[in-house]
PDB file of N, CA and C in Angstrom:
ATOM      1  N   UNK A   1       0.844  -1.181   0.000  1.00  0.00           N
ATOM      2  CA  UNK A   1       0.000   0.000   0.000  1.00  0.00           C
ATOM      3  C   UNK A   1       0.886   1.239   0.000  1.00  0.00           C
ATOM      4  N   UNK A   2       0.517   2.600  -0.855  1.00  0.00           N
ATOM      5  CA  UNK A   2       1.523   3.405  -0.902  1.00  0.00           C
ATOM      6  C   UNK A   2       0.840   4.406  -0.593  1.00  0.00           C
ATOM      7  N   UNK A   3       1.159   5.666   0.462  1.00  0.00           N
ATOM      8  CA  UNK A   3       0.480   6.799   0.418  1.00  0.00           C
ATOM      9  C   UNK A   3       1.049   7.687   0.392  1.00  0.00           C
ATOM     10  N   UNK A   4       0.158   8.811  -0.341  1.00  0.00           N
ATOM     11  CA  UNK A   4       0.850   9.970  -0.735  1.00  0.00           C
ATOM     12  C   UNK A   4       1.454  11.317   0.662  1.00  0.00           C
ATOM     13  N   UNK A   5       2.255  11.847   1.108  1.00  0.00           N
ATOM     14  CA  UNK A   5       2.116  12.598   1.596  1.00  0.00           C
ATOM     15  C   UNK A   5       1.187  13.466   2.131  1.00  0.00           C
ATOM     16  N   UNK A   6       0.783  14.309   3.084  1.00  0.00           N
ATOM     17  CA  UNK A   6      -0.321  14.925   2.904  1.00  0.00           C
ATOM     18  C   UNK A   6       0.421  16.554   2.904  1.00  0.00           C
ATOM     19  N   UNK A   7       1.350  16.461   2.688  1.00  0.00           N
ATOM     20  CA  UNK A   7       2.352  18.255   2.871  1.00  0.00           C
ATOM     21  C   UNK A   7       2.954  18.158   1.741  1.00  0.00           C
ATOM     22  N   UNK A   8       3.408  19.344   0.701  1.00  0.00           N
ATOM     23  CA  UNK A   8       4.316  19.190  -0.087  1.00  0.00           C
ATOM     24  C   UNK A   8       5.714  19.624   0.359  1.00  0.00           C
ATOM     25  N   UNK A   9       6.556  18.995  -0.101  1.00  0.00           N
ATOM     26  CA  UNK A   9       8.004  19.514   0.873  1.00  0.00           C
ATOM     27  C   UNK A   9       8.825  20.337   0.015  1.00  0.00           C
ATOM     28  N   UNK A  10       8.152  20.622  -1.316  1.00  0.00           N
ATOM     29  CA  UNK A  10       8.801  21.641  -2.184  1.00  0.00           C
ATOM     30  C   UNK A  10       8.567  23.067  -1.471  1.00  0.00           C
ATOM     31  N   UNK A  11       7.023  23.198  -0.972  1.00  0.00           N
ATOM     32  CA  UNK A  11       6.623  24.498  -0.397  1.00  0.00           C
ATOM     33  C   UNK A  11       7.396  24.706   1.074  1.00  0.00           C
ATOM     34  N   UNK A  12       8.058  23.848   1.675  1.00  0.00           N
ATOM     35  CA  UNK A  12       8.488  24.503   2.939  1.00  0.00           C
ATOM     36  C   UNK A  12       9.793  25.219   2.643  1.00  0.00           C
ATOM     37  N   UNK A  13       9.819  26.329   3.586  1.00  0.00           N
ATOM     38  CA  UNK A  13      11.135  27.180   3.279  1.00  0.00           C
ATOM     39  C   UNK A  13      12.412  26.401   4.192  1.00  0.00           C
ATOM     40  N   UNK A  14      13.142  26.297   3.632  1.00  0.00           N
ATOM     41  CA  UNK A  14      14.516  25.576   4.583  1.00  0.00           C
ATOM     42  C   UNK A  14      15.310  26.587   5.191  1.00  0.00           C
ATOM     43  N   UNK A  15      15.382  28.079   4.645  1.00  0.00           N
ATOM     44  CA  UNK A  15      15.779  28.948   4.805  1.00  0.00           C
ATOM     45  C   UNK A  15      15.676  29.406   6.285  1.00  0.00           C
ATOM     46  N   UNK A  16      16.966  29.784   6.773  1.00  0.00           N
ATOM     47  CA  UNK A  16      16.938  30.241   8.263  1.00  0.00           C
ATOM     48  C   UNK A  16      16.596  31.282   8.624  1.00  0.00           C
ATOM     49  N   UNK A  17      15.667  32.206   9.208  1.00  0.00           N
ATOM     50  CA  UNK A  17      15.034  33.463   9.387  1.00  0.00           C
ATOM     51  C   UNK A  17      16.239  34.088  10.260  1.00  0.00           C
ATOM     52  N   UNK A  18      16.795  35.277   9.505  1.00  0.00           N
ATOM     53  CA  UNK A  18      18.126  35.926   9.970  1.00  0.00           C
ATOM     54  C   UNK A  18      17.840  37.306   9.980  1.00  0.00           C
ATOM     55  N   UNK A  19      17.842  37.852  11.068  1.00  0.00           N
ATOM     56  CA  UNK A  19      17.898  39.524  11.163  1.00  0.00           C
ATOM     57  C   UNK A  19      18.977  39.620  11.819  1.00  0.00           C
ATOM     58  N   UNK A  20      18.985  41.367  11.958  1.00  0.00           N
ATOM     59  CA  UNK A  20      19.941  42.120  12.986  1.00  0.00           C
ATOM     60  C   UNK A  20      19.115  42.793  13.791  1.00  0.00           C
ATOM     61  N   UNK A  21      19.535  42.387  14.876  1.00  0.00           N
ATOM     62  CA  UNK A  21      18.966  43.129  16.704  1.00  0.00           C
ATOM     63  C   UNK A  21      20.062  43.900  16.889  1.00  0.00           C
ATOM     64  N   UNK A  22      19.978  45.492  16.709  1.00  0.00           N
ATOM     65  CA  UNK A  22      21.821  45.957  17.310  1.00  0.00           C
ATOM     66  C   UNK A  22      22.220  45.798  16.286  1.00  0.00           C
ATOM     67  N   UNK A  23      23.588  45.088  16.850  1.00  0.00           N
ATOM     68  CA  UNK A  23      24.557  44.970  16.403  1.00  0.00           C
ATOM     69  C   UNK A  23      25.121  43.139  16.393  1.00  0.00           C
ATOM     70  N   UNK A  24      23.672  42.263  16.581  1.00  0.00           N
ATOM     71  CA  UNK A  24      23.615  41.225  16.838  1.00  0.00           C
ATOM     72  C   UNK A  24      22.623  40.444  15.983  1.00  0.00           C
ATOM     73  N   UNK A  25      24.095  39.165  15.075  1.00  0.00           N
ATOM     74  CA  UNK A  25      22.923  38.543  14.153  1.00  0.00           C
ATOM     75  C   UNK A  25      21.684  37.434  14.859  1.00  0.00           C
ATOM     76  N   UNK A  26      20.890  37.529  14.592  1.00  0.00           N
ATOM     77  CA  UNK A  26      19.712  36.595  15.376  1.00  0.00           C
ATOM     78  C   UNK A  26      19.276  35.765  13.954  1.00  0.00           C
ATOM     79  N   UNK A  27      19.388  34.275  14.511  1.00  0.00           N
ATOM     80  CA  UNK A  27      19.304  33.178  13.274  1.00  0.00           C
ATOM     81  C   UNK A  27      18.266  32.560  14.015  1.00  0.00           C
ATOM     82  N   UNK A  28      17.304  31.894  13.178  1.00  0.00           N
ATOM     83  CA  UNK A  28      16.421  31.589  13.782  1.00  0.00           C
ATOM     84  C   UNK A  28      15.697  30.090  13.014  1.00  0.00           C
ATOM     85  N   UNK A  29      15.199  28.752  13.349  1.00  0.00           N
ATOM     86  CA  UNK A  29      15.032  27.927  11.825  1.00  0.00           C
ATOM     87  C   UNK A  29      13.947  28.381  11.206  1.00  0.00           C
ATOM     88  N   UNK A  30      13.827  27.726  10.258  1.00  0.00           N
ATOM     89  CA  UNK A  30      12.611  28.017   9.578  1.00  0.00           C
ATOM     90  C   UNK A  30      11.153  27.163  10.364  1.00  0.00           C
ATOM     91  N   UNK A  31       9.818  27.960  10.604  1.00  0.00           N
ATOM     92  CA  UNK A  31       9.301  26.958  11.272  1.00  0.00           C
ATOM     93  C   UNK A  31       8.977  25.891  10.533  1.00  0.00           C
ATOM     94  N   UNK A  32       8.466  25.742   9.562  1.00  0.00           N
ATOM     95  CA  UNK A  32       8.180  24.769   8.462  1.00  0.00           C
ATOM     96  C   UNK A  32       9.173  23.853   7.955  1.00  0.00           C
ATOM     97  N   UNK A  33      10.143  23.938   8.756  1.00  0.00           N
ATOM     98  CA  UNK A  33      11.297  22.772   8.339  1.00  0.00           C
ATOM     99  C   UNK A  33      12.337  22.839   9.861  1.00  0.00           C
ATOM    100  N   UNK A  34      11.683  22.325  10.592  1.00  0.00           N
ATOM    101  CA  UNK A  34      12.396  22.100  12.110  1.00  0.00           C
ATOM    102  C   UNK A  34      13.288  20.658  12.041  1.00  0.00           C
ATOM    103  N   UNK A  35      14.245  20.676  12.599  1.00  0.00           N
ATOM    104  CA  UNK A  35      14.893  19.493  12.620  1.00  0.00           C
ATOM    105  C   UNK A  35      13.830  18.716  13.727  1.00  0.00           C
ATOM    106  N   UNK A  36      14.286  17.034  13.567  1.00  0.00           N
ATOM    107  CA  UNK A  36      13.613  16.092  14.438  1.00  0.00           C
ATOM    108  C   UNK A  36      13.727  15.966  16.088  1.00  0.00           C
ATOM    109  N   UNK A  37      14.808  16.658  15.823  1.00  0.00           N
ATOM    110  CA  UNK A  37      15.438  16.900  17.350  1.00  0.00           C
ATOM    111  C   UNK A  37      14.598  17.925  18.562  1.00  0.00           C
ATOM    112  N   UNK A  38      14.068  18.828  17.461  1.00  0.00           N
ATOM    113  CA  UNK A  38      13.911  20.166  17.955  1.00  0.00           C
ATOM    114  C   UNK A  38      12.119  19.702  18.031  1.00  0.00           C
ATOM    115  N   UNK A  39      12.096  18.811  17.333  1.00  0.00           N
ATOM    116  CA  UNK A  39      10.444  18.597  17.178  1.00  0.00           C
ATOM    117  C   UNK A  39      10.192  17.486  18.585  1.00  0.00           C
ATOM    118  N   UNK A  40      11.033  16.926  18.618  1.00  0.00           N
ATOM    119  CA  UNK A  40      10.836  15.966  19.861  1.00  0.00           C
ATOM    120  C   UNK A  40      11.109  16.829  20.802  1.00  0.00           C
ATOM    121  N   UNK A  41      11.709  17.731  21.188  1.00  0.00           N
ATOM    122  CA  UNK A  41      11.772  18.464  22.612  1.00  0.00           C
ATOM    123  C   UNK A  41      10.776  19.085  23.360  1.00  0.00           C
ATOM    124  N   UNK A  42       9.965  19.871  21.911  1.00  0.00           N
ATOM    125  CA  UNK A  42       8.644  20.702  21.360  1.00  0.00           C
ATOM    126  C   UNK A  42       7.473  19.932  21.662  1.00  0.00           C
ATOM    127  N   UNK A  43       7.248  18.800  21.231  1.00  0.00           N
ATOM    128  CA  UNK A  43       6.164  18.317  20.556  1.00  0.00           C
ATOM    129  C   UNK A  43       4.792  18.180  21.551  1.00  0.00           C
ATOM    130  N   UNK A  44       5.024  18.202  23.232  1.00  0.00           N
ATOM    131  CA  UNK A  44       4.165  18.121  24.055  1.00  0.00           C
ATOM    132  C   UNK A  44       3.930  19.579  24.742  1.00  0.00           C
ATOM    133  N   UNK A  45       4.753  20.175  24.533  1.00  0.00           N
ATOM    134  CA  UNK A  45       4.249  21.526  24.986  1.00  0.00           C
ATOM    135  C   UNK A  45       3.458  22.605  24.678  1.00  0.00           C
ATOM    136  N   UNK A  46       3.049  23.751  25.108  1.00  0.00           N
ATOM    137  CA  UNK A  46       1.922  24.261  25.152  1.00  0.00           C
ATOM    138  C   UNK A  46       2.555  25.403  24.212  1.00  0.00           C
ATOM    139  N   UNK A  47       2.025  26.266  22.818  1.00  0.00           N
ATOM    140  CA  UNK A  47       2.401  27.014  21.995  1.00  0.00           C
ATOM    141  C   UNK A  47       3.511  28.126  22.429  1.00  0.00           C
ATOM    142  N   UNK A  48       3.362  28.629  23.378  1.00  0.00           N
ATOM    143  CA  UNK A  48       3.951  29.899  23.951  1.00  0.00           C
ATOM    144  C   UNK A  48       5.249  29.241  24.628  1.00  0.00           C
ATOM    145  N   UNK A  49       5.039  28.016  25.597  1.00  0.00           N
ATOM    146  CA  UNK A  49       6.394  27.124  25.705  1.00  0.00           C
ATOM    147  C   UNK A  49       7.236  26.626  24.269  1.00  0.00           C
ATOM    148  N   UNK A  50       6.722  26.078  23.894  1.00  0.00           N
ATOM    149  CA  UNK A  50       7.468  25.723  22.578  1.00  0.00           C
ATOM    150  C   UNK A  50       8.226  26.513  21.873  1.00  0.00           C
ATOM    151  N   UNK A  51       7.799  27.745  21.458  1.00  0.00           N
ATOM    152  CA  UNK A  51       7.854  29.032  20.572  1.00  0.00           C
ATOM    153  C   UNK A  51       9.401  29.044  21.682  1.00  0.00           C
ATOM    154  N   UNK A  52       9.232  29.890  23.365  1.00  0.00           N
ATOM    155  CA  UNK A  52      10.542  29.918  23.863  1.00  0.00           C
ATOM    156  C   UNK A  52      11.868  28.896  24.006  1.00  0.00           C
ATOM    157  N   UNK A  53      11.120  27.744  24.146  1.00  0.00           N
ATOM    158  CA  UNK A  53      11.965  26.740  23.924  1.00  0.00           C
ATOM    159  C   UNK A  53      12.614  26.596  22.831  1.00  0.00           C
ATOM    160  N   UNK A  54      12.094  26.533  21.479  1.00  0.00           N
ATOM    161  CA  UNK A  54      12.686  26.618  19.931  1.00  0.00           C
ATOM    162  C   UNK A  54      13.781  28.239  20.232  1.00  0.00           C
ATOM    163  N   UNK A  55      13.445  29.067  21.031  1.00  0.00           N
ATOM    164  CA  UNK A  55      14.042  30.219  20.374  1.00  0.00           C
ATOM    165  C   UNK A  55      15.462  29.902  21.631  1.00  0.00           C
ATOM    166  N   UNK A  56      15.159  29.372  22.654  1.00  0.00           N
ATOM    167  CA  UNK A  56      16.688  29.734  23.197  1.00  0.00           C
ATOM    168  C   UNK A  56      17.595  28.485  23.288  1.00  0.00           C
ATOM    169  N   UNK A  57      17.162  27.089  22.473  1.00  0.00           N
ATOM    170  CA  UNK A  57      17.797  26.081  22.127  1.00  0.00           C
ATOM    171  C   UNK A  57      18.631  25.975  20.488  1.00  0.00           C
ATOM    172  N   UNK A  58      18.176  27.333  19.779  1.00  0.00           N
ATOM    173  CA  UNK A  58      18.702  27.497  18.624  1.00  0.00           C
ATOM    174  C   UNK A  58      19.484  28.887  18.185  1.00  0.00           C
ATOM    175  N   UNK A  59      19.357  29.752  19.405  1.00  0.00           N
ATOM    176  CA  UNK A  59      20.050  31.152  19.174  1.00  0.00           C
ATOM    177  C   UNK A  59      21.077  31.511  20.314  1.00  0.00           C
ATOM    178  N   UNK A  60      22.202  32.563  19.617  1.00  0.00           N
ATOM    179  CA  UNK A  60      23.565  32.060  20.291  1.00  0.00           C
ATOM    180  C   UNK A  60      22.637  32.759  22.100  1.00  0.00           C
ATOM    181  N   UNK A  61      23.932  32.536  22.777  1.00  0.00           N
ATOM    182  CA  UNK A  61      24.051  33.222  24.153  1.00  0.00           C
ATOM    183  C   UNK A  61      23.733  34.861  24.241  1.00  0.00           C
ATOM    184  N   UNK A  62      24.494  35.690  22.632  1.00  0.00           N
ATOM    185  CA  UNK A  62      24.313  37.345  22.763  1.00  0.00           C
ATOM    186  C   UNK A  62      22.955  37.544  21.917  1.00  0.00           C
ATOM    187  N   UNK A  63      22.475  36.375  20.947  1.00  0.00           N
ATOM    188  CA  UNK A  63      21.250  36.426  20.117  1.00  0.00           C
ATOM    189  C   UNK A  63      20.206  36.454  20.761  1.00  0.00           C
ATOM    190  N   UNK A  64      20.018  36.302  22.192  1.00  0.00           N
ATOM    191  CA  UNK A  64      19.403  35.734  23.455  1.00  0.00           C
ATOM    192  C   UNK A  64      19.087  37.171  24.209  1.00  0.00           C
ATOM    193  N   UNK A  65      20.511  37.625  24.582  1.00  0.00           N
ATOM    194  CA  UNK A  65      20.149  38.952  25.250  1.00  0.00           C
ATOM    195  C   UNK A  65      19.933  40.149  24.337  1.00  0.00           C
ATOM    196  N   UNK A  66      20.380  40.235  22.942  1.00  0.00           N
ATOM    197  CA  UNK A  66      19.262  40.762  22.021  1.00  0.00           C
ATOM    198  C   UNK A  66      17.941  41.267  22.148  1.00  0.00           C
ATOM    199  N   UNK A  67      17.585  39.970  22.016  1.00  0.00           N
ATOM    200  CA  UNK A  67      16.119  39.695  21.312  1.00  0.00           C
ATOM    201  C   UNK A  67      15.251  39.887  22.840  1.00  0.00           C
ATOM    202  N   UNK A  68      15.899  38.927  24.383  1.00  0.00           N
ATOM    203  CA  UNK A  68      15.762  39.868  25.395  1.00  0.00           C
ATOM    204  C   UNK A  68      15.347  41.576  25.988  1.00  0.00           C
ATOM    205  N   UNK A  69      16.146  42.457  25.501  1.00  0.00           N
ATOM    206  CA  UNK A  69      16.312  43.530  25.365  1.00  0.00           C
ATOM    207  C   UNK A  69      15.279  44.427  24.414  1.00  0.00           C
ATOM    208  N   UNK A  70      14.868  43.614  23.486  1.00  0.00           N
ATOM    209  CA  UNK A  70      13.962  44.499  22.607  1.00  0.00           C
ATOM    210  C   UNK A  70      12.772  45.267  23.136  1.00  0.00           C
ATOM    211  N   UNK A  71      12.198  46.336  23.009  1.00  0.00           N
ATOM    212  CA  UNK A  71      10.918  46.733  22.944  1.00  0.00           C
ATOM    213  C   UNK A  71       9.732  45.716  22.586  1.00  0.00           C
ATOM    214  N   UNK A  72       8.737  45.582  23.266  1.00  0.00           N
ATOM    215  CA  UNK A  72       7.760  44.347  22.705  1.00  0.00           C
ATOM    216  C   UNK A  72       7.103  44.864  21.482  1.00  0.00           C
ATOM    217  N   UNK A  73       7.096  45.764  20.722  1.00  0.00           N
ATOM    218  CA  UNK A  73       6.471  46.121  19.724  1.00  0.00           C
ATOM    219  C   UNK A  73       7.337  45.628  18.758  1.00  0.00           C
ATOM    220  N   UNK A  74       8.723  46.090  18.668  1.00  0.00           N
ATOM    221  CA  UNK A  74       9.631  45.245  17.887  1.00  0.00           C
ATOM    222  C   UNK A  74       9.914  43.991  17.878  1.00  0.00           C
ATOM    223  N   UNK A  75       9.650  43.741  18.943  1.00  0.00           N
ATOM    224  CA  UNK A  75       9.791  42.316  19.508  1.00  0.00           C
ATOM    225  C   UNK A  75       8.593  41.100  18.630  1.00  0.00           C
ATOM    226  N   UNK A  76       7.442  41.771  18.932  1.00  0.00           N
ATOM    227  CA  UNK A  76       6.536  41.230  18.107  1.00  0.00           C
ATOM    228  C   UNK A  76       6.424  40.904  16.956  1.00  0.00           C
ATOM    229  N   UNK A  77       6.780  42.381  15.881  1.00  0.00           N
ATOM    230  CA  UNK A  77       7.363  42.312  14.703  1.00  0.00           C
ATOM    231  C   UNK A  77       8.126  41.019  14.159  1.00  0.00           C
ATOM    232  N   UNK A  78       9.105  41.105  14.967  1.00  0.00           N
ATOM    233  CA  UNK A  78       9.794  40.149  14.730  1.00  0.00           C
ATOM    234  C   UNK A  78       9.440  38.570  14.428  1.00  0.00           C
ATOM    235  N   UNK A  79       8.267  38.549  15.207  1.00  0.00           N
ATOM    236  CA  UNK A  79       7.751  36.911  15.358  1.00  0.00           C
ATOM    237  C   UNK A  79       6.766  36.783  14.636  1.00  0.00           C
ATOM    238  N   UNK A  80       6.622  38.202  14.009  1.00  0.00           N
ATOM    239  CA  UNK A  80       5.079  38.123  12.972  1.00  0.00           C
ATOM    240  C   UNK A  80       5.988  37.984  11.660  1.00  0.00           C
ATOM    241  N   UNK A  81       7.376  38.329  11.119  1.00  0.00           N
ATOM    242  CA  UNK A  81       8.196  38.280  10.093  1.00  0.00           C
ATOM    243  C   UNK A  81       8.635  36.895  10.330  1.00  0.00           C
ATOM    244  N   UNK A  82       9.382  36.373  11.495  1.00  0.00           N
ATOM    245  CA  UNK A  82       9.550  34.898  11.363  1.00  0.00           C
ATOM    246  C   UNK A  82       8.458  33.679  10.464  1.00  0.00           C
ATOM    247  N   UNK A  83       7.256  34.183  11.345  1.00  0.00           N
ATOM    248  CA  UNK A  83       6.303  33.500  11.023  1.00  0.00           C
ATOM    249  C   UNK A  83       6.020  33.438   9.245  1.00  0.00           C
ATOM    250  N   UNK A  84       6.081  34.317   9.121  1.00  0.00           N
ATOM    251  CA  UNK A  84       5.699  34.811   7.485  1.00  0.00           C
ATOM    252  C   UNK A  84       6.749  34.021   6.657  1.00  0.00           C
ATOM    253  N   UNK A  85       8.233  34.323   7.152  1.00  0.00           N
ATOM    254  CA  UNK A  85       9.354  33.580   6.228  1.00  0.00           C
ATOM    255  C   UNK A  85       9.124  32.670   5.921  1.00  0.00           C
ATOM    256  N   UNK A  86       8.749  32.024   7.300  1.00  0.00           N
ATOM    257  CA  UNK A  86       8.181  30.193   7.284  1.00  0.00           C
ATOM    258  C   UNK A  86       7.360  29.493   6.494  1.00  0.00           C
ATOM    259  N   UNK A  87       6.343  30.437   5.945  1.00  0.00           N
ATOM    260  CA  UNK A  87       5.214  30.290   5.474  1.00  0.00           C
ATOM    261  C   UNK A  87       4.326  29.784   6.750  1.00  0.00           C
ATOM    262  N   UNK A  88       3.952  29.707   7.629  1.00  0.00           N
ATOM    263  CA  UNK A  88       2.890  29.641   8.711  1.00  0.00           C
ATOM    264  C   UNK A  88       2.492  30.096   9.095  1.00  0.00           C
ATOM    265  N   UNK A  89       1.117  30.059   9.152  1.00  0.00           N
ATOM    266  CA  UNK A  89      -0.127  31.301   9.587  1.00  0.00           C
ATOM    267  C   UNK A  89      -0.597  30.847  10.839  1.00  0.00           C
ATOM    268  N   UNK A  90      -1.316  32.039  11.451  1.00  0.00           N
ATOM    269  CA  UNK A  90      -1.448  31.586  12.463  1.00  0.00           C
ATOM    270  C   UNK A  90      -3.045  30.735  12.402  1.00  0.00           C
ATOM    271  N   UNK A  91      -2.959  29.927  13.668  1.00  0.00           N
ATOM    272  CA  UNK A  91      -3.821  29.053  13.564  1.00  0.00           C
ATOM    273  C   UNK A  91      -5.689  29.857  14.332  1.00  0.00           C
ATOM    274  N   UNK A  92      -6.232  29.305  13.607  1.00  0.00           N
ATOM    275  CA  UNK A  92      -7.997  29.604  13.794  1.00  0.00           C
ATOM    276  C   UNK A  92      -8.832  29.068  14.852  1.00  0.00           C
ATOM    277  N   UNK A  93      -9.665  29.676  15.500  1.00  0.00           N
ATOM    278  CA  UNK A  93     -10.199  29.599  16.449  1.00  0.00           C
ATOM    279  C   UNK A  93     -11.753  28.963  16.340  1.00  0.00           C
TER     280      UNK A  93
END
């Protein structure tokens, strides 16, 4: 029996979501293409855990106090542009 996928894996971005905070590069994965590693750490936790967990298991020590440091308006920005790179919308109620 053979089945088809139900995702296409041409459409996910592999691309790492990279800005500058400062004077500090902030790399970030793509959400749509997480390693397996990062998905097993993730996978039982609650959205807002996960989201912090993904961000301070994959960004350096100064990418950290960065992104720390920001204004929450920028701050936000930021996670509404991540999101977008990724291609992932947010989810419906």
């Amino acid at each position: 029996m053979t089945t088809t996928p139900s995702t296409d894996s041409t459409s996910r971005v592999k691309d790492d979501f990279v800005r500058t905070v400062g004077d500090v590069e902030v790399r970030l994965p793509s959400l749509s293409y997480l390693k397996p590693g990062l998905i097993r750490r993730i996978r039982r936790m609650h959205d807002i855990d996960a989201m912090y967990t993904l961000i301070e298991l994959t960004v350096s020590a100064e990418a950290l106090v960065a992104l720390d440091n920001m204004n929450q308006d920028e701050y936000q920005a930021l996670l509404d542009e991540w999101r977008i790179h990724s291609g992932v919308g947010l989810g419906e109620s």
